[in-house]
N, C-alpha and C. Protein backbone atom coordinates (compact mmCIF):
# COMPACT_ATOMS: atom_id res chain seq x y z
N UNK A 1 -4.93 11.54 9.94
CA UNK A 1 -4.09 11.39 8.77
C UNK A 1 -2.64 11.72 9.15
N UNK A 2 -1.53 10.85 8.75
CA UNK A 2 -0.24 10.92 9.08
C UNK A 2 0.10 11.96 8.25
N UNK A 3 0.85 12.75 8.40
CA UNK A 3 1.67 14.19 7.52
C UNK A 3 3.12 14.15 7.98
N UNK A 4 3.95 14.47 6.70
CA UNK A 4 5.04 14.88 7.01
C UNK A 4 5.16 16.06 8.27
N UNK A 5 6.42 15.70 8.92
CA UNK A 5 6.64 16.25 10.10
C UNK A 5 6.09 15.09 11.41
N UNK A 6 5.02 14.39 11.15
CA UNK A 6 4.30 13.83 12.05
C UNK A 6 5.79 12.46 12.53
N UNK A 7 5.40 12.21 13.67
CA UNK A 7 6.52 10.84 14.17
C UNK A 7 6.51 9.75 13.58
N UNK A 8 4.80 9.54 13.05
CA UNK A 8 4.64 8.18 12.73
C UNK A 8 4.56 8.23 10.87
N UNK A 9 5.25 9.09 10.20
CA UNK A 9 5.08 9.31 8.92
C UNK A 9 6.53 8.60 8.36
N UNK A 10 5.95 7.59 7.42
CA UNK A 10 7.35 7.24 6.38
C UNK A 10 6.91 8.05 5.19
N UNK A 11 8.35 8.47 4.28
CA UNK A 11 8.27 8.94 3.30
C UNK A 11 7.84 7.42 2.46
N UNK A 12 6.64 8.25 1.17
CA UNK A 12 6.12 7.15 0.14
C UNK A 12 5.15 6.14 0.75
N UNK A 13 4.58 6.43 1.77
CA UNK A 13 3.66 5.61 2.28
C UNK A 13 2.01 6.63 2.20
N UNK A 14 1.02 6.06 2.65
CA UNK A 14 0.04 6.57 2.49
C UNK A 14 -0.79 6.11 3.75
N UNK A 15 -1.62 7.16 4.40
CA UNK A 15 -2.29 6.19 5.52
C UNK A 15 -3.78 5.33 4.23
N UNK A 16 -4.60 4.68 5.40
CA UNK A 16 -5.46 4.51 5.10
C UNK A 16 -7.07 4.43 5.00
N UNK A 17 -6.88 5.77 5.24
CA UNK A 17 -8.37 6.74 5.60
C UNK A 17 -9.45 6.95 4.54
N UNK A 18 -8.86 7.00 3.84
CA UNK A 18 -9.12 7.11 2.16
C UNK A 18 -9.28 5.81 1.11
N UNK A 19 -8.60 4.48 1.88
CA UNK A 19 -8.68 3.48 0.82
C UNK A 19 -9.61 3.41 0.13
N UNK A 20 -10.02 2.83 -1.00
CA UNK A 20 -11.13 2.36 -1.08
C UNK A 20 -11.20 0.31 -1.59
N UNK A 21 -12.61 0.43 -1.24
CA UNK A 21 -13.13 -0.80 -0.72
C UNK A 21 -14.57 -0.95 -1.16
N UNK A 22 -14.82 -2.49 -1.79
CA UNK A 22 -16.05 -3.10 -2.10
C UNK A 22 -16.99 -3.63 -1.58
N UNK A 23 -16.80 -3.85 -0.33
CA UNK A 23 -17.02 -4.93 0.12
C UNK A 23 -17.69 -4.18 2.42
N UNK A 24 -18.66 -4.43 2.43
CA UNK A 24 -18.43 -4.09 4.26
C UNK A 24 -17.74 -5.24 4.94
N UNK A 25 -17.27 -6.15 4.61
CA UNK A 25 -16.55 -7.41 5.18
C UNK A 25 -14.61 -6.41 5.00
N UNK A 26 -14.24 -5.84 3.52
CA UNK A 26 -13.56 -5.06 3.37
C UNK A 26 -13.51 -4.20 4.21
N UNK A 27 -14.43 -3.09 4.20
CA UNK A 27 -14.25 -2.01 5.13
C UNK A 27 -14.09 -2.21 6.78
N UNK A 28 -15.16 -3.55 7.54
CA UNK A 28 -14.06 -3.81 8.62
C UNK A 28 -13.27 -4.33 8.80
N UNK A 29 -12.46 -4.95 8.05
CA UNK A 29 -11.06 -5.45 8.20
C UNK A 29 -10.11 -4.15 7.91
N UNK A 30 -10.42 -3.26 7.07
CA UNK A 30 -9.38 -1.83 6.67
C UNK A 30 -9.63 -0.86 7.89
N UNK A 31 -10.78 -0.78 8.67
CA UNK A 31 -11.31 -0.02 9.95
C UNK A 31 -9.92 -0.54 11.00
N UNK A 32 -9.70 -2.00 11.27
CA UNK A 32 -8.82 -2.64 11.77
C UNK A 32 -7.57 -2.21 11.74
N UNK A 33 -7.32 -2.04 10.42
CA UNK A 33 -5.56 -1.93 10.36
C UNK A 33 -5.80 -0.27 10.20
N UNK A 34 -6.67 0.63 10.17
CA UNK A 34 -6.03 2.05 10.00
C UNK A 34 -5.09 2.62 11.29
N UNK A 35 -5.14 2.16 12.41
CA UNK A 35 -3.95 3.13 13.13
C UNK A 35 -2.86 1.88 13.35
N UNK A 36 -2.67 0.84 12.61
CA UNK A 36 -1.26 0.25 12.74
C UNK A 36 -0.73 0.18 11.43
N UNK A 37 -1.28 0.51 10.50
CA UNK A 37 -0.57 0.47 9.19
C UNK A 37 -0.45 1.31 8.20
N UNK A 38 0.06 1.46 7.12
CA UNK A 38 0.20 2.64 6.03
C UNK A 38 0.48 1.65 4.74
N UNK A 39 -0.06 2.14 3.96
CA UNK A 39 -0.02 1.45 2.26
C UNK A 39 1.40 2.25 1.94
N UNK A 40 1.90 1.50 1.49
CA UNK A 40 2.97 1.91 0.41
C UNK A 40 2.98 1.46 -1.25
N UNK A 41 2.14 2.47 -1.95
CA UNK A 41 1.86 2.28 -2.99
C UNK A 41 2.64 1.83 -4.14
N UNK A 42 2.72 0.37 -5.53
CA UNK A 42 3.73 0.68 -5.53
C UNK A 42 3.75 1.43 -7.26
N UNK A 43 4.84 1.70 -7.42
CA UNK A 43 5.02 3.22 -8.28
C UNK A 43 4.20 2.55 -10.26
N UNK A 44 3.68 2.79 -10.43
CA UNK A 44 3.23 2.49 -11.86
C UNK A 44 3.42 3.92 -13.13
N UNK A 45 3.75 3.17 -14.47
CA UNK A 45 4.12 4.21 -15.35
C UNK A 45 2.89 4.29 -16.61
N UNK A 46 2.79 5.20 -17.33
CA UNK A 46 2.13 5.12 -18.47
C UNK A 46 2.78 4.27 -19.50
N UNK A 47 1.98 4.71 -20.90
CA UNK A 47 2.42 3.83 -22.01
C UNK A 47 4.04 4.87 -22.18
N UNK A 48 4.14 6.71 -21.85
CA UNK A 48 5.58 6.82 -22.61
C UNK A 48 6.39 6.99 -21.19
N UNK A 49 6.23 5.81 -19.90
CA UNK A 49 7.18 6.11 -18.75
C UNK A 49 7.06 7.08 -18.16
N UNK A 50 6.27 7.48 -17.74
CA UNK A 50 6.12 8.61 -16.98
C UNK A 50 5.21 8.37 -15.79
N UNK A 51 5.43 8.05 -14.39
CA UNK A 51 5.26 8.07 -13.67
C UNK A 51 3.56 8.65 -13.13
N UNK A 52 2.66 7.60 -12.96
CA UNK A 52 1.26 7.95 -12.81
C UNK A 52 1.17 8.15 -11.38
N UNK A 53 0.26 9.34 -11.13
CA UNK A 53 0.46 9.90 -9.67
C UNK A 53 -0.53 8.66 -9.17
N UNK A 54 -0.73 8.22 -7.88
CA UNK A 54 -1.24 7.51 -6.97
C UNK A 54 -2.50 8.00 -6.95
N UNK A 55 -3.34 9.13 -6.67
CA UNK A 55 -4.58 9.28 -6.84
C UNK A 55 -5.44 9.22 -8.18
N UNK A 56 -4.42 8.96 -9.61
CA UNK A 56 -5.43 8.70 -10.79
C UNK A 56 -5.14 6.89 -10.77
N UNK A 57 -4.72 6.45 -9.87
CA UNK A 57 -4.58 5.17 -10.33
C UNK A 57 -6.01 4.58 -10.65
N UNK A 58 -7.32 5.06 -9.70
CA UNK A 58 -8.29 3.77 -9.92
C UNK A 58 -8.62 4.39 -11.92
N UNK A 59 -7.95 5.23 -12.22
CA UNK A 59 -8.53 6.07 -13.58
C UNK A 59 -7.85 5.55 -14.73
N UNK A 60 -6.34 5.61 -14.42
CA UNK A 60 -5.43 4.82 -15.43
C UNK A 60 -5.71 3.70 -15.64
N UNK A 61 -5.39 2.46 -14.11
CA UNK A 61 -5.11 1.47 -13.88
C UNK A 61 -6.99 0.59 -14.11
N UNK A 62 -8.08 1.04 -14.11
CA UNK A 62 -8.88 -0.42 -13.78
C UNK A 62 -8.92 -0.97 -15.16
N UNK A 63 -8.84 -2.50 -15.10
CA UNK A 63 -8.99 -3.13 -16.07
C UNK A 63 -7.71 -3.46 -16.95
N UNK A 64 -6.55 -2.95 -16.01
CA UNK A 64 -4.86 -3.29 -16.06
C UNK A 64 -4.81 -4.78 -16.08
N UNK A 65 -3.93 -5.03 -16.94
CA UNK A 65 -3.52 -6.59 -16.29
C UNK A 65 -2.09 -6.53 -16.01
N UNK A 66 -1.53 -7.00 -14.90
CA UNK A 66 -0.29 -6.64 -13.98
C UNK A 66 0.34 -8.01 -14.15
N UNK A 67 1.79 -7.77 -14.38
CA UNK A 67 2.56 -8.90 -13.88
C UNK A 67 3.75 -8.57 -13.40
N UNK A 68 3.93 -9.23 -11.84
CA UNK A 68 4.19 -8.66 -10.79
C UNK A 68 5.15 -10.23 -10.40
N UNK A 69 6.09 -9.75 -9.76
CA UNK A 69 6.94 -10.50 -9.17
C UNK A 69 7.47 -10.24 -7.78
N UNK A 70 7.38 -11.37 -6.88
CA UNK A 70 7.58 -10.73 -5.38
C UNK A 70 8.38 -12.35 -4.65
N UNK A 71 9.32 -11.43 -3.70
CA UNK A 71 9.90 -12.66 -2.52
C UNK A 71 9.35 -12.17 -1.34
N UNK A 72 8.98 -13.07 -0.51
CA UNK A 72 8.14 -12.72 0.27
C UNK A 72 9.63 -13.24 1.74
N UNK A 73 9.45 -13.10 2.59
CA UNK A 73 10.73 -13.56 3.81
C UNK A 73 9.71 -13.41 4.88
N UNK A 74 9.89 -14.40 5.55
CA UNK A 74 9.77 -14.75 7.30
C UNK A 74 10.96 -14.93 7.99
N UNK A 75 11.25 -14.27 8.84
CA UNK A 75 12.04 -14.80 10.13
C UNK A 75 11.23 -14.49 11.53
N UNK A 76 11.18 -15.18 12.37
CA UNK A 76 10.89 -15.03 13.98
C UNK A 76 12.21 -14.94 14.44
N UNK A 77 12.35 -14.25 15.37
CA UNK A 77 13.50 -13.59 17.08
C UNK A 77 12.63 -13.58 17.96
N UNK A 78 13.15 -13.91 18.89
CA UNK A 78 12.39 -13.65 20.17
C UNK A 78 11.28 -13.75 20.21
N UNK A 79 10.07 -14.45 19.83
CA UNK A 79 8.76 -14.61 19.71
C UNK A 79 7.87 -13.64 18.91
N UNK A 80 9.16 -13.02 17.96
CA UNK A 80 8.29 -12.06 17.04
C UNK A 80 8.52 -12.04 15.89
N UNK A 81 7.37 -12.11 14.80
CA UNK A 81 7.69 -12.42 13.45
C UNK A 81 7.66 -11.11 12.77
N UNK A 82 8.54 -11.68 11.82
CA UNK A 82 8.95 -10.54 10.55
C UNK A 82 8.78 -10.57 9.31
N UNK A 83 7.94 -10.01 8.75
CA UNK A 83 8.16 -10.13 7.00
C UNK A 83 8.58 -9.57 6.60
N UNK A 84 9.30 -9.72 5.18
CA UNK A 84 10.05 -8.68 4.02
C UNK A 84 9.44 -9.29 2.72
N UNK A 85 8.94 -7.55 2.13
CA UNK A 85 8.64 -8.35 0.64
C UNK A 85 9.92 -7.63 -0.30
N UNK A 86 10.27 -8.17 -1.46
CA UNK A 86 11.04 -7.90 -2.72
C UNK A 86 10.00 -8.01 -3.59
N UNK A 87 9.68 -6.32 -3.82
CA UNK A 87 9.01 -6.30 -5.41
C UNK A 87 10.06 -6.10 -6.39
């Protein structure tokens, strides 16, 4: 598990040791990405704005209906690709 202080820790990210998942087709593809990637969760509010912590989400959130807007960006350099999302 990445921790503050650690090299490979961004602030607001989360590893993914803990995800959870439906599926064993799920769980080895998430087995895959746990030491190259980190979730960055993104921030959700209640009904009076107030900021729902990340571990009650599956409690608040199931059965949410979300509408979500995103730009997604590609560029390649040098034979290496890049994405950027805009939530």
């Amino acid at each position: 598990m990445t921790k503050k202080g650690d090299a490979d820790f961004v602030e607001g990210t989360v590893d993914l040791d803990n995800w959870p998942v439906h599926s064993s087709a799920a769980e080895e593809e998430l087995n895959n990405m746990k030491n190259g990637y980190h979730a960055m969760p993104l921030p959700a509010y209640d009904t009076n704005d107030q900021l729902i912590d990340t571990a009650s989400y599956p409690q608040w959130l199931k059965g949410a209906i979300v509408d979500m807007h995103f730009i997604l960006s590609h560029s390649a350099f040098n034979g290496k690709d890049t994405y950027m999302a805009d939530l």
